[in-house]
N, C-alpha and C. Protein backbone atom coordinates (compact mmCIF):
# COMPACT_ATOMS: atom_id res chain seq x y z
N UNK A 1 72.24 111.04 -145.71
CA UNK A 1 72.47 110.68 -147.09
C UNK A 1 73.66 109.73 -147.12
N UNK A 2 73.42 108.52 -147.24
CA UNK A 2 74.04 107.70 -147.27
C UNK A 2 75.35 107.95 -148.32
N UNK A 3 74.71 107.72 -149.39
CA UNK A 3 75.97 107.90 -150.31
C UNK A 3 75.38 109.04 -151.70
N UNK A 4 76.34 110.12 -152.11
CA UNK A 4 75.84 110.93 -153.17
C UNK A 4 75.52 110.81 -153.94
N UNK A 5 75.90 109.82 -154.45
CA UNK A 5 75.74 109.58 -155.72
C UNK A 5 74.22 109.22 -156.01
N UNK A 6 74.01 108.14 -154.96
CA UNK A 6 72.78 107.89 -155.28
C UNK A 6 71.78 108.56 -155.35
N UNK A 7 71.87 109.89 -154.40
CA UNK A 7 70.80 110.99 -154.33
C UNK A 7 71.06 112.24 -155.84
N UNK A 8 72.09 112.40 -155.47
CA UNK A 8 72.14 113.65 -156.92
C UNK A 8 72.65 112.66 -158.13
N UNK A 9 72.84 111.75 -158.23
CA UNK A 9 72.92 111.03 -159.50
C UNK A 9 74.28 112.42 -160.84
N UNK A 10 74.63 113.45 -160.01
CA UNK A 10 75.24 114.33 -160.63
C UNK A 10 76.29 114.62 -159.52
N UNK A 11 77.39 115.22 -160.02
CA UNK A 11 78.39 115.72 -159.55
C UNK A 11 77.66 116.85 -158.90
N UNK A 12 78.65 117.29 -157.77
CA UNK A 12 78.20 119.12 -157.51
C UNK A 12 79.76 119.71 -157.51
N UNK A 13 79.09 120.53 -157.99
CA UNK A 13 79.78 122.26 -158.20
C UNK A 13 79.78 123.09 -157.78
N UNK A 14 80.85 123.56 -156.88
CA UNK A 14 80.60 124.78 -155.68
C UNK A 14 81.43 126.23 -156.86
N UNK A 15 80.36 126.87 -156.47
CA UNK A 15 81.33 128.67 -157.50
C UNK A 15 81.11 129.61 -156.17
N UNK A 16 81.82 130.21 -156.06
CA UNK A 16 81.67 131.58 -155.86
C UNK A 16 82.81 132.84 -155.49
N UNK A 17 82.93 133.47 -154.70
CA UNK A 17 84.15 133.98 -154.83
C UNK A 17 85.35 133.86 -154.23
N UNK A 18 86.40 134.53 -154.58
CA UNK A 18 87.45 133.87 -153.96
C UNK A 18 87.17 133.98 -151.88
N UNK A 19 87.84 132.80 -151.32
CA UNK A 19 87.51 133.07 -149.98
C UNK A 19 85.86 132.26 -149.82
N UNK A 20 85.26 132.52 -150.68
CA UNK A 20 84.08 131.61 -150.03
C UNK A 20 83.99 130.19 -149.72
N UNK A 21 85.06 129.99 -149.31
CA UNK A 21 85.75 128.37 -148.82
C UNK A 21 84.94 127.30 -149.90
N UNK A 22 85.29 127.38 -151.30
CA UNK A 22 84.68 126.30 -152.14
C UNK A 22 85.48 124.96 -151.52
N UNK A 23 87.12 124.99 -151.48
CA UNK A 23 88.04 123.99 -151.34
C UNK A 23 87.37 123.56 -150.09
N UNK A 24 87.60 124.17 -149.18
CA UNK A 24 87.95 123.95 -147.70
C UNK A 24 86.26 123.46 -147.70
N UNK A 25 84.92 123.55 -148.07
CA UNK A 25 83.98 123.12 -147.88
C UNK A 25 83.70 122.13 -148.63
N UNK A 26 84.27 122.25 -150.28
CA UNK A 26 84.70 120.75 -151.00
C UNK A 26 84.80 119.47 -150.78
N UNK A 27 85.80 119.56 -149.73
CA UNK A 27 86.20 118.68 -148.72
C UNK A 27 85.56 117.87 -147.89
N UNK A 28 84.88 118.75 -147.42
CA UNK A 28 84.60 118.10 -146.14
C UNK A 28 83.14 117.85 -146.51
N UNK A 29 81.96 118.00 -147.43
CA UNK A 29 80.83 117.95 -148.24
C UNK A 29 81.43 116.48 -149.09
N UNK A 30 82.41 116.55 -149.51
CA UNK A 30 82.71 115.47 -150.30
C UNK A 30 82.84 113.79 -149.50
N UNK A 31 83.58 114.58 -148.35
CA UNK A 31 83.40 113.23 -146.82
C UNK A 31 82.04 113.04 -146.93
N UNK A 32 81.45 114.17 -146.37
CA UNK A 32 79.74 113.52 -145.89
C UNK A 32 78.95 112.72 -147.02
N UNK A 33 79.20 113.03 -148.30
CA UNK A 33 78.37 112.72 -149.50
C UNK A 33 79.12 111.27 -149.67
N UNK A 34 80.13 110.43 -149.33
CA UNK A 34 81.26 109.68 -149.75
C UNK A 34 81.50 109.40 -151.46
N UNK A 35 81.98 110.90 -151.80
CA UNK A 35 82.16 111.10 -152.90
C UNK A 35 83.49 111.53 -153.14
N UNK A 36 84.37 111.81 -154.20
CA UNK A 36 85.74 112.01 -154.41
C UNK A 36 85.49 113.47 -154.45
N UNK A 37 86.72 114.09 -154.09
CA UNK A 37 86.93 115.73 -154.21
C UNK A 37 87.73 115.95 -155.47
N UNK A 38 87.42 117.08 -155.96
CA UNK A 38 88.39 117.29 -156.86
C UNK A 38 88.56 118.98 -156.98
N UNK A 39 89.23 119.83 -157.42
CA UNK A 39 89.27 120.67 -157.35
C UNK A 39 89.80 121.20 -158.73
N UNK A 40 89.57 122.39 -159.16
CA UNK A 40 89.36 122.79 -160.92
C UNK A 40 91.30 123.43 -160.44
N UNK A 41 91.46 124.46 -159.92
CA UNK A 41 92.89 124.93 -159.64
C UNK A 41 93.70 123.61 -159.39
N UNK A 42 93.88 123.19 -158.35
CA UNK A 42 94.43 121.72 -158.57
C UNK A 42 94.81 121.29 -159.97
N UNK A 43 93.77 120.55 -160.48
CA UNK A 43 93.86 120.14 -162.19
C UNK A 43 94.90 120.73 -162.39
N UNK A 44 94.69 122.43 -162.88
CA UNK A 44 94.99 122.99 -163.53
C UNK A 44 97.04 122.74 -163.36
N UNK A 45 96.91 122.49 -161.86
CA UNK A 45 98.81 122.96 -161.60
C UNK A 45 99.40 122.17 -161.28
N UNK A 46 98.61 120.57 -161.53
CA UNK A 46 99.14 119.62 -161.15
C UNK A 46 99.32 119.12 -163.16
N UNK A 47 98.29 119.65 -163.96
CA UNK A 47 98.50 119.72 -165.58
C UNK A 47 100.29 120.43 -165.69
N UNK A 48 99.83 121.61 -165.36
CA UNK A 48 100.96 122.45 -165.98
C UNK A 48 102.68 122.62 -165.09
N UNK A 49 102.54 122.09 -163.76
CA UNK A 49 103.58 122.51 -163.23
C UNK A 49 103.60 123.58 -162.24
N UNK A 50 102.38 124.20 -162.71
CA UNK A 50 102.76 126.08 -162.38
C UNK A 50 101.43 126.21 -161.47
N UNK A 51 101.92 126.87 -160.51
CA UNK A 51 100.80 127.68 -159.46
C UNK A 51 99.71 128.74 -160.22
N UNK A 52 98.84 128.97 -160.22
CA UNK A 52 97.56 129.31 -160.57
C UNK A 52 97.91 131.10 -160.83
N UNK A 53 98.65 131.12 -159.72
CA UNK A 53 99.80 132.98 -159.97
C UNK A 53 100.52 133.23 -160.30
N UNK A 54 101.47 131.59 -160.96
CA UNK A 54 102.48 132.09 -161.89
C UNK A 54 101.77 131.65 -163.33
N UNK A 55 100.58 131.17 -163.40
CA UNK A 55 100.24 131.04 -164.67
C UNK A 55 99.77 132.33 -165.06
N UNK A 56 99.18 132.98 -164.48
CA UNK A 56 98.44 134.23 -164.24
C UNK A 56 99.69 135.42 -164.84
N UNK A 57 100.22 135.38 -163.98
CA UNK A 57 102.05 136.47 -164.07
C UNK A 57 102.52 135.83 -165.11
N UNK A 58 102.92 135.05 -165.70
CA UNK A 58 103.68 134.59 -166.61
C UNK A 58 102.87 134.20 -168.44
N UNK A 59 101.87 134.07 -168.55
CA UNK A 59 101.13 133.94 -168.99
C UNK A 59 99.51 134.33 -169.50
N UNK A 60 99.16 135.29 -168.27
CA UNK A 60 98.22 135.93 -168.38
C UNK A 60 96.85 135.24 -168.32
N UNK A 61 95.82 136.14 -168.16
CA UNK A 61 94.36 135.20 -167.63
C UNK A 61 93.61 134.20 -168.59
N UNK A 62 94.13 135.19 -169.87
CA UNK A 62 93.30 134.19 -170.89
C UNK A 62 93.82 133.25 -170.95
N UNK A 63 95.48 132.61 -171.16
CA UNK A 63 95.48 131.18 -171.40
C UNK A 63 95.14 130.75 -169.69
N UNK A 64 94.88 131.16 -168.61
CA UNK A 64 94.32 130.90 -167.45
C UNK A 64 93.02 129.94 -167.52
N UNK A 65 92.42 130.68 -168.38
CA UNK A 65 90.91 130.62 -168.28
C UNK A 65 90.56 129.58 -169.19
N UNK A 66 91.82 129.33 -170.71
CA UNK A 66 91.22 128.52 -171.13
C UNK A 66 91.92 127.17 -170.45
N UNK A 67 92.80 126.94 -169.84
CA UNK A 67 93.45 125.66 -169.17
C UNK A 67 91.81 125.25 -168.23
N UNK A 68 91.37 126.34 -167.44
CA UNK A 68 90.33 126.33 -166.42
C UNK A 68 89.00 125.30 -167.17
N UNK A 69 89.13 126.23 -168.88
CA UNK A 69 87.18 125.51 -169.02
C UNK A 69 87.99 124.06 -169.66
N UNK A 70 89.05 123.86 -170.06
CA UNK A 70 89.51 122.41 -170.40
C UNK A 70 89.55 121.54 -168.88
N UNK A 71 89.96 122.02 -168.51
CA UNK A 71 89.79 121.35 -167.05
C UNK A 71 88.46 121.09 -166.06
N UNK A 72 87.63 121.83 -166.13
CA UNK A 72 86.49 121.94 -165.86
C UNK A 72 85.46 120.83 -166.93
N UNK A 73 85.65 120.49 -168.40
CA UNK A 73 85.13 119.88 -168.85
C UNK A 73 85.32 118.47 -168.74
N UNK A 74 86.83 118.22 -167.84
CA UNK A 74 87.41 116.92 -167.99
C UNK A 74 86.55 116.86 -166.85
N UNK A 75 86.60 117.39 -165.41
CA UNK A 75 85.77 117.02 -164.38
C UNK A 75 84.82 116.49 -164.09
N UNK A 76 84.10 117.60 -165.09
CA UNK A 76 82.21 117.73 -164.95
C UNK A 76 81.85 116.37 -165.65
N UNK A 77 82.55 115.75 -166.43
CA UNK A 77 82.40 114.72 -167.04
C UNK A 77 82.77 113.62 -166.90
N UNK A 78 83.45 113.56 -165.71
CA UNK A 78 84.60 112.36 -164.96
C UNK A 78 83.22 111.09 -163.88
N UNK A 79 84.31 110.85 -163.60
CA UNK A 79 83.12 110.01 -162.24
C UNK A 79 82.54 111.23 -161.91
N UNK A 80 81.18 110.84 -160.99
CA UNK A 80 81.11 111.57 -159.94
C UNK A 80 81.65 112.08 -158.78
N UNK A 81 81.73 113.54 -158.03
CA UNK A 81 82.51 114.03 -157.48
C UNK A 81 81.84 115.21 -156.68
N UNK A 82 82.81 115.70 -155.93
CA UNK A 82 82.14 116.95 -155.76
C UNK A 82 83.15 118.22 -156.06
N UNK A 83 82.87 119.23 -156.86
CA UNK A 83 84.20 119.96 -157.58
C UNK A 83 84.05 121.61 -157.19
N UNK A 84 85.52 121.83 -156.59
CA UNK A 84 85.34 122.96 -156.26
C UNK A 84 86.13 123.55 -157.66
N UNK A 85 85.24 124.73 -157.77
CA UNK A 85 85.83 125.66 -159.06
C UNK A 85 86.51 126.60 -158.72
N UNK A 86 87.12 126.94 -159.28
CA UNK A 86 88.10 128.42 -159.34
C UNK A 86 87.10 129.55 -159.43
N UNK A 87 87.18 130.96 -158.96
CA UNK A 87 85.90 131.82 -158.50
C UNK A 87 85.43 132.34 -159.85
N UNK A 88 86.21 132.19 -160.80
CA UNK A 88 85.98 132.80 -162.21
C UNK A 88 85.45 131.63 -163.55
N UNK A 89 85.48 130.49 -162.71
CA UNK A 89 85.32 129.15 -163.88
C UNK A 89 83.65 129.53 -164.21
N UNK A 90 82.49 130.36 -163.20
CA UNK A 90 81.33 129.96 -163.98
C UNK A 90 81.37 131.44 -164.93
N UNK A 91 82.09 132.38 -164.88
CA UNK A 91 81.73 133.50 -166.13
C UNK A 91 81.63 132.61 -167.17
N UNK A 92 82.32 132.24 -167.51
CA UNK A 92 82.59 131.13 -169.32
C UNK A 92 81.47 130.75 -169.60
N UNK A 93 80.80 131.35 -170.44
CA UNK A 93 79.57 130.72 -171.13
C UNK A 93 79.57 129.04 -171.43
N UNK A 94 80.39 128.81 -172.01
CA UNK A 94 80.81 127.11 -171.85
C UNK A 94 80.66 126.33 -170.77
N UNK A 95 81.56 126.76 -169.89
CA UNK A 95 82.22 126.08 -168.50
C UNK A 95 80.43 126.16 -167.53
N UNK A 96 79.92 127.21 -167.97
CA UNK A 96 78.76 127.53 -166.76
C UNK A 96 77.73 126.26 -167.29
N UNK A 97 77.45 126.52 -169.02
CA UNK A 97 76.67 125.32 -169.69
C UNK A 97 76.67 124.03 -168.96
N UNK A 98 77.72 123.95 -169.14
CA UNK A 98 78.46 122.04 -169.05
C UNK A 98 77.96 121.81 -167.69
N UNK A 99 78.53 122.77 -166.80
CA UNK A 99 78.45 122.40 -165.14
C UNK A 99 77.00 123.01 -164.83
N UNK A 100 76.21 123.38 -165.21
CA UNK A 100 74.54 123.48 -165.13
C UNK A 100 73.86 122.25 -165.68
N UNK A 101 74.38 122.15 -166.93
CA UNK A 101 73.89 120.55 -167.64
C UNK A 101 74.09 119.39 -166.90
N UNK A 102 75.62 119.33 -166.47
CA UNK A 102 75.81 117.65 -165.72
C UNK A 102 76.16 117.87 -164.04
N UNK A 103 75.84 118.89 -163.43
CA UNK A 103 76.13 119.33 -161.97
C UNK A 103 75.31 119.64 -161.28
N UNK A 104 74.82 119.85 -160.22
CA UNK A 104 74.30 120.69 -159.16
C UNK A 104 75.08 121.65 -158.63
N UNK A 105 74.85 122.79 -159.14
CA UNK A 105 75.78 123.85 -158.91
C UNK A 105 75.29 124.77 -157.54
N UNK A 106 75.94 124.85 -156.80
CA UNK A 106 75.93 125.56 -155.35
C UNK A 106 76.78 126.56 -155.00
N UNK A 107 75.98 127.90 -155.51
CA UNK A 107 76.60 128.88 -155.18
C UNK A 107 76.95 129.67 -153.79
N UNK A 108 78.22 129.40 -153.15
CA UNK A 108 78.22 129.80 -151.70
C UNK A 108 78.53 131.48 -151.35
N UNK A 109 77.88 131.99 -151.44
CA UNK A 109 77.47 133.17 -151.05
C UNK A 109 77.55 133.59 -149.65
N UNK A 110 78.13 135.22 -149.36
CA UNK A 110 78.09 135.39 -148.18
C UNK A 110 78.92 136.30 -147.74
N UNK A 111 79.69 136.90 -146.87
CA UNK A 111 80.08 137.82 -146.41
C UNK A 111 81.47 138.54 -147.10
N UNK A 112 81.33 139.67 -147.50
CA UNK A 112 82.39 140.27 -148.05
C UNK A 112 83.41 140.10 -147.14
N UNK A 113 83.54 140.87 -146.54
CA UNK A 113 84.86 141.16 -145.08
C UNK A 113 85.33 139.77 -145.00
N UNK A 114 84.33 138.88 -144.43
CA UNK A 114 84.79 137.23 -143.96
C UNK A 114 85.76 136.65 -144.78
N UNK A 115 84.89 136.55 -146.48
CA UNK A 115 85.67 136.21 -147.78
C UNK A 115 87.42 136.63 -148.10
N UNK A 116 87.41 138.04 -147.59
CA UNK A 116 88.41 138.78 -147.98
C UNK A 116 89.75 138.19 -146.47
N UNK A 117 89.15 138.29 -145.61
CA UNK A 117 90.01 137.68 -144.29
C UNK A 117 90.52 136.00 -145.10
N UNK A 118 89.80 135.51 -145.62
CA UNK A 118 90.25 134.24 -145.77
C UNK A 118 90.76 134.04 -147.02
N UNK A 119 90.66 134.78 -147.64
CA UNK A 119 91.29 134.16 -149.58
C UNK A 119 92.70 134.36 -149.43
N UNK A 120 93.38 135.54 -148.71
CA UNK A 120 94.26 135.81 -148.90
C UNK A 120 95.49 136.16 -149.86
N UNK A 121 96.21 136.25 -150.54
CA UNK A 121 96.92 136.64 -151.75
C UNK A 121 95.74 136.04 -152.98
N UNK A 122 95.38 136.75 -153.79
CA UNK A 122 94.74 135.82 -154.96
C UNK A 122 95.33 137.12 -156.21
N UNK A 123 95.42 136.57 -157.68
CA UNK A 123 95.94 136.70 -158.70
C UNK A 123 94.93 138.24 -158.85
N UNK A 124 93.49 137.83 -159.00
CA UNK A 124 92.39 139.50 -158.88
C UNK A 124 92.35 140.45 -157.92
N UNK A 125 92.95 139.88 -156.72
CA UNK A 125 92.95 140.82 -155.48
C UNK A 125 93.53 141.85 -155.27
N UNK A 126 93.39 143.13 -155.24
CA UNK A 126 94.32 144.06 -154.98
C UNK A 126 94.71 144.00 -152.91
N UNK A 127 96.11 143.35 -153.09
CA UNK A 127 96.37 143.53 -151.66
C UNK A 127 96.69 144.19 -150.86
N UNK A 128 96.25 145.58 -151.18
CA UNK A 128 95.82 147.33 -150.23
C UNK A 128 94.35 147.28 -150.43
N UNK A 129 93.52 146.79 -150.90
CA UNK A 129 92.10 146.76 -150.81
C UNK A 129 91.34 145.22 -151.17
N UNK A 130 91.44 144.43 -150.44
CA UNK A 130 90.89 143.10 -150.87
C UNK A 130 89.75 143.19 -150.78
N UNK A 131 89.12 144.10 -149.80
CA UNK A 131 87.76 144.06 -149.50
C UNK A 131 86.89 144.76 -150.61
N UNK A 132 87.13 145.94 -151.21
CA UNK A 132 87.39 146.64 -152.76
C UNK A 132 87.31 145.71 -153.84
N UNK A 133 87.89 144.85 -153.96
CA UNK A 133 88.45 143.75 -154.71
C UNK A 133 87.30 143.07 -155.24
N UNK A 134 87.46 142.47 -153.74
CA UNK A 134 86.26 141.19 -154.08
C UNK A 134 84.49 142.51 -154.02
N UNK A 135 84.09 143.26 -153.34
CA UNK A 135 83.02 144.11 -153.79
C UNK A 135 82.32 144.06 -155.28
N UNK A 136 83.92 144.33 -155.78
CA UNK A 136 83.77 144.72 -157.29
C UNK A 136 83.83 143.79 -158.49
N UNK A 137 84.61 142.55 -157.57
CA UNK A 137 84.11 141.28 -158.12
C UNK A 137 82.65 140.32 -157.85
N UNK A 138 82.08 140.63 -156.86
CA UNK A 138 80.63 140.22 -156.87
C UNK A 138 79.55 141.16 -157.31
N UNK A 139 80.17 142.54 -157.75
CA UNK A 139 79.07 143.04 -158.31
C UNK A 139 78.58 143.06 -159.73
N UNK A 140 80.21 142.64 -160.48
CA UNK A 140 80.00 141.69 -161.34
C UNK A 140 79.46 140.30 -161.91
N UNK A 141 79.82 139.75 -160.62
CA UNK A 141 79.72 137.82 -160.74
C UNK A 141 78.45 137.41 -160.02
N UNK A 142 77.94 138.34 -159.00
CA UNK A 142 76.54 137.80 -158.16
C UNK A 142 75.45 137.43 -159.13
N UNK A 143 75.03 138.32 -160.33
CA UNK A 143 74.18 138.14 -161.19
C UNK A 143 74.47 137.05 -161.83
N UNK A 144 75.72 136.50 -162.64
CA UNK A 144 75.40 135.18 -162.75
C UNK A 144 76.21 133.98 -162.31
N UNK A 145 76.72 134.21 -161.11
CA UNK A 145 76.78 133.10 -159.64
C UNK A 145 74.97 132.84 -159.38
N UNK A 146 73.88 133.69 -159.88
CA UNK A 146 72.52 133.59 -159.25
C UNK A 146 72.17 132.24 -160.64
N UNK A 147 72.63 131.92 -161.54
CA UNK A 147 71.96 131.17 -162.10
C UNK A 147 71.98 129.44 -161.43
N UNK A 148 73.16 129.33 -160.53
CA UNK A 148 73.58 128.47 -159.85
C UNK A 148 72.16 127.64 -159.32
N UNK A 149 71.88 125.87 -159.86
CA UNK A 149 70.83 125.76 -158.75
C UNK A 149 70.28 125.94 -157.23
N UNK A 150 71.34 125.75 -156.66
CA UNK A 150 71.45 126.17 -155.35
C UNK A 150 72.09 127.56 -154.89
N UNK A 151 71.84 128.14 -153.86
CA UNK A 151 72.81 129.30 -153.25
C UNK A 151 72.67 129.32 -152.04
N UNK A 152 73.71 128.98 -151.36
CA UNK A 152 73.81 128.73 -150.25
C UNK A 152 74.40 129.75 -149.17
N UNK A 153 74.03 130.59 -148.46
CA UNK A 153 74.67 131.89 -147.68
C UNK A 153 75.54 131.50 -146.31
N UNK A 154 76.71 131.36 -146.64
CA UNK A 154 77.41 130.78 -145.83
C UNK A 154 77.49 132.05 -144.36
N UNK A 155 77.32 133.11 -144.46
CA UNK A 155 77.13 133.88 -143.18
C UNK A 155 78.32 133.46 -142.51
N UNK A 156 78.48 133.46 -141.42
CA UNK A 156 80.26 133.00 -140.70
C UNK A 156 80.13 131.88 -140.35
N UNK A 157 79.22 131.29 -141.00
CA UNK A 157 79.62 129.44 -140.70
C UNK A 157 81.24 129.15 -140.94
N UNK A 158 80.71 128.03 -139.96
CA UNK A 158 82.45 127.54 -140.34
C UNK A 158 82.33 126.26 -140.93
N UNK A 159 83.59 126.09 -142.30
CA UNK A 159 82.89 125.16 -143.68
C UNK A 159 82.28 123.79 -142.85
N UNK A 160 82.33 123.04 -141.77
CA UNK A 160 81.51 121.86 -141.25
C UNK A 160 80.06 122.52 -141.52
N UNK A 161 80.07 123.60 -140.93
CA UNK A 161 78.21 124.09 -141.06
C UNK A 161 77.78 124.62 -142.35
N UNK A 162 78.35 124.78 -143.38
CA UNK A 162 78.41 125.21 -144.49
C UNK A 162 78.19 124.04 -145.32
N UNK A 163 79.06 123.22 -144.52
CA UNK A 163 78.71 121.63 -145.91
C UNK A 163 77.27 120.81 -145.41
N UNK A 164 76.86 121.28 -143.92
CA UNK A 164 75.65 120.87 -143.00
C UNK A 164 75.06 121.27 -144.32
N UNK A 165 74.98 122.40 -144.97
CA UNK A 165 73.95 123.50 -145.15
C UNK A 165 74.12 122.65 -146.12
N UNK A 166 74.40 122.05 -146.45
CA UNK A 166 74.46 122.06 -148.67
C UNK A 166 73.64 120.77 -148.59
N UNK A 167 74.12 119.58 -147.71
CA UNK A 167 73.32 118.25 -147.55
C UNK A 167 72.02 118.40 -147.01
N UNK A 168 71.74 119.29 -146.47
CA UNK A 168 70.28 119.56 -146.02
C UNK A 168 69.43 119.93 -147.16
N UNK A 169 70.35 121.11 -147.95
CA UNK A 169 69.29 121.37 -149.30
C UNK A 169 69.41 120.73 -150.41
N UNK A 170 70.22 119.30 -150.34
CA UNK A 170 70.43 118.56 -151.19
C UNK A 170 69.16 117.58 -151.00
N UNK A 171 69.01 117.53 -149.86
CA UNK A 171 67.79 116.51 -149.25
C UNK A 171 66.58 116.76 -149.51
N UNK A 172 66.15 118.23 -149.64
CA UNK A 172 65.15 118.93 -150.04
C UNK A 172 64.74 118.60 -151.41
């Protein structure tokens, strides 16, 4: 795939949970596609000043969440890109709309334990049970992380084979 744009004519949108390397596969999906990266957390703390855990601690989730779907709408609507979301940006009935309407959304799915080894400190995580954590956050969010056009099961790929995976079923 030469260039992304020309094939998805849409941005993509990686969701899923924390640790499921949206950034870190963002990236390097965004190389192969030669498309710009952008990232929804980014936005958000390069907007406000503040790290994503002191907005969280200092401020609390809801004005979190709404900085997130303002930010998320500036994206989804920007050039084309490829945008990694924050693990909670597709709950928002809004935020999920917009980025279903103008995205290819690719939900990366895949190993609890793995996820939890790699997210490391996050604002939802309890850090005596991360693995707990995130469980109880996909048994919430899997049902609608499933509305996602794509879902991609990252298994212990490592994000090069993970972003393999996304351009292959982009090709499809």
């Amino acid at each position: 795939m030469a260039n992304g744009a020309e094939r998805a004519k849409n941005s993509i949108a990686l969701v899923g949970l924390p640790g499921a390397g949206k950034t870190t596969v963002g990236r390097r999906l965004a190389a192969r596609l030669h498309l710009p990266f952008q990232d929804s957390d980014a936005a958000i703390e390069q907007e406000t000043g503040l790290a994503v855990a002191d907005i969280f601690a200092q401020a609390g989730e809801k004005l979190f969440r709404d900085l997130e779907r303002a930010a998320i709408a500036r994206l989804a609507q920007g050039p084309l890109c490829v945008l990694a979301t924050g693990g909670g940006a597709f709950l928002d009935p809004g935020s999920r709309a917009l980025l279903l309407a103008r995205c290819i959304v690719v939900w990366l799915d895949g190993d609890i334990p793995v996820f939890a080894a790699r997210a490391g400190p996050r604002p939802l995580l309890d850090p005596a049970d991360p693995v707990g954590s995130l469980r109880r956050l996909a048994a919430a969010r899997n049902p609608i992380y499933a509305e996602a056009h794509l879902r991609i099961d990252c298994g212990t790929l490592r994000p090069d084979g993970v972003a393999d995976l996304i351009v292959a079923a982009l090709r499809r």
